[in-house]
Structures are given as C-alpha cells and as structure tokens.
Protein backbone atom coordinates (compact mmCIF):
# COMPACT_ATOMS: atom_id res chain seq x y z
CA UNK A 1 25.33 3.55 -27.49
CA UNK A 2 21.52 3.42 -26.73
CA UNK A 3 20.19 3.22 -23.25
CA UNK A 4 20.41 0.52 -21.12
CA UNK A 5 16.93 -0.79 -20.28
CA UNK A 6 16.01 -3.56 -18.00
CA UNK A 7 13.60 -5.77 -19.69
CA UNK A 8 12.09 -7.42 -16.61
CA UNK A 9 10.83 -3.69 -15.34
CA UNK A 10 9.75 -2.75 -19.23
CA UNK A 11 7.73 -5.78 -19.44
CA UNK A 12 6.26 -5.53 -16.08
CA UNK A 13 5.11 -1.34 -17.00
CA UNK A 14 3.95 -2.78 -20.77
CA UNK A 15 1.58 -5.51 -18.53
CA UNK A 16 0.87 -2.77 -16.01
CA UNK A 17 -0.40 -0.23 -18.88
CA UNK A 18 -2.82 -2.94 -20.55
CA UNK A 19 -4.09 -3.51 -17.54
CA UNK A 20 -5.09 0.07 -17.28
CA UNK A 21 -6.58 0.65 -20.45
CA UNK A 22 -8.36 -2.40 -20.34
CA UNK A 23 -9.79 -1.03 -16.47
CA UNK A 24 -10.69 2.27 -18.30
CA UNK A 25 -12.94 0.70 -20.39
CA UNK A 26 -14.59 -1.60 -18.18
CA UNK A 27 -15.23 2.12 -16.02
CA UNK A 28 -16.89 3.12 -18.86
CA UNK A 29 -18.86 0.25 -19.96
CA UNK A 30 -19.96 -0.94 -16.45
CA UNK A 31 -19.34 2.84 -14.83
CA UNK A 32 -22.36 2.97 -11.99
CA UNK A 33 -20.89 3.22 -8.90
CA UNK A 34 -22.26 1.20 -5.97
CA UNK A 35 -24.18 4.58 -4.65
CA UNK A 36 -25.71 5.13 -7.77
CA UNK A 37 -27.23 1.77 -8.06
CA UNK A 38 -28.88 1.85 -4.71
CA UNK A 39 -30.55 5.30 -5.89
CA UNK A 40 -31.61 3.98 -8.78
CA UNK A 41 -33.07 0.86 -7.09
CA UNK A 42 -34.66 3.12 -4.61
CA UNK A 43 -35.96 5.04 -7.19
CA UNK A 44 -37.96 2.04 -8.84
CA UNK A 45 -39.71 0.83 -5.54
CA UNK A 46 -40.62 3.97 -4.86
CA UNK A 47 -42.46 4.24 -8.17
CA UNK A 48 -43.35 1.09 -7.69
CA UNK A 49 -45.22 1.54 -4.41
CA UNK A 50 -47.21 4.93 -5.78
CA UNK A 51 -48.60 2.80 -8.83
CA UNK A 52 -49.51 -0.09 -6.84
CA UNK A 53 -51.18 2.42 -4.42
CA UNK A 54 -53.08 3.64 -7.15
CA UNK A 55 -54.82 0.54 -8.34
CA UNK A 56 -58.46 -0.26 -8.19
CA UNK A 57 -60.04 -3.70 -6.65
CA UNK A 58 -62.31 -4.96 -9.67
C-alpha cells in the first residue's frame, strides 16, 4: 500500500514552490537592491553636476 499523503498540505507545498520559482525569477529580472539603486542614482548626479560645471556661457 502506497503512502498516505494529505492532499490539503501537498497542494499547499505545490502553491508554495511556484511561488518560489516564480520569486527567483523576478530576483533576477528586477535584482537591484534598494542600496544599489541609490548608488547608482548618486552616481548620475554626480556626473551630472561635473558636466554642467564644465559648460561655457555663449
């Protein structure tokens, strides 16, 4: 006799699983964290602010 297997647990671990697959790819496709951003935001206004210093008045 095979195992007995309760199907309101199984379903709940199948849903559970999908969920983290489909997280795994969303880390990967959207994977910047928060940190990250900010530097690279800080970044760009920095560069920014040196090549607007370095414009001439016509």
């Amino acid at each position: 006799m095979g195992e007995i297997v309760n199907l309101n647990r199984f379903r709940k671990r199948k849903a559970k699983d999908g969920e983290a697959r489909e997280a795994d790819a969303n880390r990967i496709k959207f994977g910047r964290t928060k940190a990250e951003k900010k530097l690279s935001e800080a970044e760009q206004a920095l560069a920014d602010k040196s090549l607007d210093g370095h414009k001439r008045e016509d």
